[in-house]
C-alpha atoms as a PDB file:
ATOM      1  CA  UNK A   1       0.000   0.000   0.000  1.00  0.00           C
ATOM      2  CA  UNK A   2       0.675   3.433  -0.637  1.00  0.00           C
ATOM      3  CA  UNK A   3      -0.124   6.637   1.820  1.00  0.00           C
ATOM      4  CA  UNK A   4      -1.545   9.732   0.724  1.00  0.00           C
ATOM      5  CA  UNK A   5       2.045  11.540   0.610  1.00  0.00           C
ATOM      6  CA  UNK A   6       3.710   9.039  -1.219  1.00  0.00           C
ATOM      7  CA  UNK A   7       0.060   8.910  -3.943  1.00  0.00           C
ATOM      8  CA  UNK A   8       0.236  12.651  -3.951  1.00  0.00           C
ATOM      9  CA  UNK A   9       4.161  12.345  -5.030  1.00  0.00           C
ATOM     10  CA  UNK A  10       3.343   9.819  -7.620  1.00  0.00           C
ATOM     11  CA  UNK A  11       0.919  11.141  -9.341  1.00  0.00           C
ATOM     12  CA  UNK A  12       3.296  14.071  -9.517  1.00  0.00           C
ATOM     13  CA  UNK A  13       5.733  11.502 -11.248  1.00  0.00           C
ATOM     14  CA  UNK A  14       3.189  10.607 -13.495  1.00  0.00           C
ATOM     15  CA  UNK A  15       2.318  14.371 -14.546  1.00  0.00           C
ATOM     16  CA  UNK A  16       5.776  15.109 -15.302  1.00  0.00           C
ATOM     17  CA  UNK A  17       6.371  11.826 -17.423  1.00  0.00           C
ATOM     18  CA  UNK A  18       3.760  12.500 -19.441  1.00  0.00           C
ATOM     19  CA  UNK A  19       4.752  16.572 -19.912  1.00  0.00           C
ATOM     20  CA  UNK A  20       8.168  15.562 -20.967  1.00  0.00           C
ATOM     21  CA  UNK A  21       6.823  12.598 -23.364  1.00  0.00           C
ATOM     22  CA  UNK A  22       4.302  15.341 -25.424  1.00  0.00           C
ATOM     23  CA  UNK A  23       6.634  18.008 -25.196  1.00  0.00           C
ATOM     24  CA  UNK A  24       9.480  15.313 -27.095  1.00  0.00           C
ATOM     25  CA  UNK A  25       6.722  15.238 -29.388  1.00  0.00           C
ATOM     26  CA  UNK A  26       5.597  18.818 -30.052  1.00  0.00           C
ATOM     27  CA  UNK A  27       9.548  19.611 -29.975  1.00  0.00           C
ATOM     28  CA  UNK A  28       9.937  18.014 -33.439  1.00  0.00           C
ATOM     29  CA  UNK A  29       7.040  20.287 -34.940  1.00  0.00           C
ATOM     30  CA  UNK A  30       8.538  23.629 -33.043  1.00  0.00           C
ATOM     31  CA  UNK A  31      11.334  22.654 -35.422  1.00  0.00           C
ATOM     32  CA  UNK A  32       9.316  23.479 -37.930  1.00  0.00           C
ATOM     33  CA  UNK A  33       8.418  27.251 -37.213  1.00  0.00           C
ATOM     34  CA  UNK A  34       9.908  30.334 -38.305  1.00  0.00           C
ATOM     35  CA  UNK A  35      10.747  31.869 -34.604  1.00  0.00           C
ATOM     36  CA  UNK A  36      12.376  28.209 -34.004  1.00  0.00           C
ATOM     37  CA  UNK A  37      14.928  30.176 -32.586  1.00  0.00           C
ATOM     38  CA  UNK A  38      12.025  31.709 -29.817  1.00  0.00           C
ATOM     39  CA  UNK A  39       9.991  28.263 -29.220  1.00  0.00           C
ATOM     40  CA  UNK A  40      13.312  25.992 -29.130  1.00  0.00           C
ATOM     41  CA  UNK A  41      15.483  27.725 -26.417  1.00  0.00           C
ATOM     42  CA  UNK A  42      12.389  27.553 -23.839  1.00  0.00           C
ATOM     43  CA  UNK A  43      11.194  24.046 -25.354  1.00  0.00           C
ATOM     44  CA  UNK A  44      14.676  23.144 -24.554  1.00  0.00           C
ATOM     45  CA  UNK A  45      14.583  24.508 -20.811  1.00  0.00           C
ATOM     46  CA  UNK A  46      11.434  23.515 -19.682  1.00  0.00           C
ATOM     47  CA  UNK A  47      12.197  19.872 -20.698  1.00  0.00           C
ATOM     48  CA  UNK A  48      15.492  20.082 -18.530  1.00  0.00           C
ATOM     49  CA  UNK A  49      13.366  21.323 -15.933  1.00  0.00           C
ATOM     50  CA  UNK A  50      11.527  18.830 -16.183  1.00  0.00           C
ATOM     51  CA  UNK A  51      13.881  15.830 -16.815  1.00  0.00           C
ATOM     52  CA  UNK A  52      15.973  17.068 -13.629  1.00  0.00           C
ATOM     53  CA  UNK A  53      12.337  17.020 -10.978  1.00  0.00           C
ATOM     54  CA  UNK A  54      11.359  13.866 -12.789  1.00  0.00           C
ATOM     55  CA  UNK A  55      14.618  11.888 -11.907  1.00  0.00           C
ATOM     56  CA  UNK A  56      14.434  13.662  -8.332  1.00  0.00           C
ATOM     57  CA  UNK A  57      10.912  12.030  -7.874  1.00  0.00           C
ATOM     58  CA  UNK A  58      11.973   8.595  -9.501  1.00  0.00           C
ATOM     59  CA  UNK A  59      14.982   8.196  -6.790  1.00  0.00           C
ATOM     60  CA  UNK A  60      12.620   9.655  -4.012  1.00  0.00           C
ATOM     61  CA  UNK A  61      10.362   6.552  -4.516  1.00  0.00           C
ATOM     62  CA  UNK A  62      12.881   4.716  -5.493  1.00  0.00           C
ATOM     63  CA  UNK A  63      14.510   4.850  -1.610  1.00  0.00           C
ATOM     64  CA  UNK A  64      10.598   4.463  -0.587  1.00  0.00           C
ATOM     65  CA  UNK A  65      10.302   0.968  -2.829  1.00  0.00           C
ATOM     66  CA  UNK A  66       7.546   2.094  -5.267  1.00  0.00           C
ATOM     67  CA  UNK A  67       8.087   2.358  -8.806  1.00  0.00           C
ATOM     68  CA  UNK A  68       5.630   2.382 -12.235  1.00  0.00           C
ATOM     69  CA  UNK A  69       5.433  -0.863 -13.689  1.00  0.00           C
ATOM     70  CA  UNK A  70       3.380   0.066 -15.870  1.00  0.00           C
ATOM     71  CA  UNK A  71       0.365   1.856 -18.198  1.00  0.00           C
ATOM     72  CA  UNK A  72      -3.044   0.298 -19.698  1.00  0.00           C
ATOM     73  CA  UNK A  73      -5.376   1.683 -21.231  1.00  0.00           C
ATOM     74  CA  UNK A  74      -8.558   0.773 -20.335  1.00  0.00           C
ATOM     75  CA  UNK A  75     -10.381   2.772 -23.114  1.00  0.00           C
ATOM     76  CA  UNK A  76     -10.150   6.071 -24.652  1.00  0.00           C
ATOM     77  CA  UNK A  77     -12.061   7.464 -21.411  1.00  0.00           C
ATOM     78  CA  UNK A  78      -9.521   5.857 -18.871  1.00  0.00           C
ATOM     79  CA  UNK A  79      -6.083   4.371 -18.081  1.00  0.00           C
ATOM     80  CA  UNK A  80      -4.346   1.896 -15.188  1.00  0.00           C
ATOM     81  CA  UNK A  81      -1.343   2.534 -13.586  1.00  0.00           C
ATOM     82  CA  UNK A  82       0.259  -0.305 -12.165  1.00  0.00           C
ATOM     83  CA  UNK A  83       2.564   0.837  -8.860  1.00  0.00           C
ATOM     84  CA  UNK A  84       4.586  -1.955  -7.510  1.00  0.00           C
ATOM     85  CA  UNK A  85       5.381  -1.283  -3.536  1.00  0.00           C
ATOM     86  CA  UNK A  86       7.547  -3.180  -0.675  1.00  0.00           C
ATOM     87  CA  UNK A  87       4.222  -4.543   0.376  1.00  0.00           C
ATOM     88  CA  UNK A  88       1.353  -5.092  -2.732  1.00  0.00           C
ATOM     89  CA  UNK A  89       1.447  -4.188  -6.085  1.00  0.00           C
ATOM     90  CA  UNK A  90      -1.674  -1.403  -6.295  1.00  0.00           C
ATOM     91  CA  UNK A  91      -3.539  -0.316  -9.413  1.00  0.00           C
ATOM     92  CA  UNK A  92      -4.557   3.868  -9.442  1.00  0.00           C
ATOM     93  CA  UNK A  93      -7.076   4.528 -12.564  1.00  0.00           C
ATOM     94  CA  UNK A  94      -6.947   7.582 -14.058  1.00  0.00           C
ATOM     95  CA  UNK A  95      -9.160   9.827 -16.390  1.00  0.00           C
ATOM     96  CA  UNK A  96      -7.360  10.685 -19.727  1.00  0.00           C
ATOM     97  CA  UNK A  97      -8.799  14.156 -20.294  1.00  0.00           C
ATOM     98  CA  UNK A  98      -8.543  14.599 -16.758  1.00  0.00           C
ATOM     99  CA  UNK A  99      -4.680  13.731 -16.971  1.00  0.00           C
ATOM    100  CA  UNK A 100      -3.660  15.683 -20.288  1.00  0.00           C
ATOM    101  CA  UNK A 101      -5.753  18.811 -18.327  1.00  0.00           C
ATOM    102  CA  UNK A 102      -3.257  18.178 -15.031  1.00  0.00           C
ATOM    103  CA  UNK A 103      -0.225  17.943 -17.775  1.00  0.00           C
ATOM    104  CA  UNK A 104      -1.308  21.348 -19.892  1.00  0.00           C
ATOM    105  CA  UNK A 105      -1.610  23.021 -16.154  1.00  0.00           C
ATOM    106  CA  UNK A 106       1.907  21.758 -14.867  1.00  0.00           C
ATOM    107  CA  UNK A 107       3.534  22.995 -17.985  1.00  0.00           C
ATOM    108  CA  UNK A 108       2.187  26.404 -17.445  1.00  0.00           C
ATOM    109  CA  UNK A 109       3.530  26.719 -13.829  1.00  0.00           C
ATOM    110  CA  UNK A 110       6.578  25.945 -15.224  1.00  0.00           C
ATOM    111  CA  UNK A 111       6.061  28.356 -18.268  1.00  0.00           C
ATOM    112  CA  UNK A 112       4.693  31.116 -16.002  1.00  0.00           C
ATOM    113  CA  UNK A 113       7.659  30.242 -12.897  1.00  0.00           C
ATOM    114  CA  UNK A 114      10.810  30.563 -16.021  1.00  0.00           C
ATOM    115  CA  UNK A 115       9.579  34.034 -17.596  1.00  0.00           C
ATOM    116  CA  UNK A 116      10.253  35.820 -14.171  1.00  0.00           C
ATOM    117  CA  UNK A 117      14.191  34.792 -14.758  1.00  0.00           C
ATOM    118  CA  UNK A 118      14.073  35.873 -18.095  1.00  0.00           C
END
């Protein structure tokens, strides 16, 4: 089992895996654009952002024995995530448009948190 800290700091894990998988993919059509040299630098930063709290997180549960075995879809309304702990292996469903809302807000905060350094 899993307490509510150690949820709470998954699904955070979750949220930023997913962020930094779209954003790979929307980085090969920012490529593409005119003001590449605009959309690339911050594409570029917010994914090391990113890359450096998601590796943070992964060795933080690591220590605490939970990792992500694993994704299923369910349908195109809902997905599994399959947790394995020190004790049981637990299952957390999630909503899809639920999760790529909670993904579009996170990179935001991140968005909104860089442009005061800039």
């Amino acid at each position: 089992m899993i307490n509510p800290e150690q949820r709470k700091m998954v699904h955070k894990y979750l949220l930023i895996e997913l962020a930094i998988k779209s954003l790979q993919v929307d980085y090969l059509k920012v490529e593409q654009f005119k003001m590449k040299k605009v959309f690339v630098p911050l594409m570029d930063s917010l994914l090391k952002e990113l890359r450096q709290e998601y590796f943070e997180l992964k060795g933080q549960l690591f220590k605490q024995k939970i990792r992500v075995v694993g994704w299923t879809t369910i349908d195109e309304y809902f997905s599994d995530v399959q947790i394995a702990t020190a004790g049981d292996d637990v299952v957390l469903r999630y909503a899809n448009q639920a999760l790529k809302t909670k993904v579009e807000q996170l990179i935001t905060s991140y968005i909104k948190n860089d442009q005061g350094s800039i």
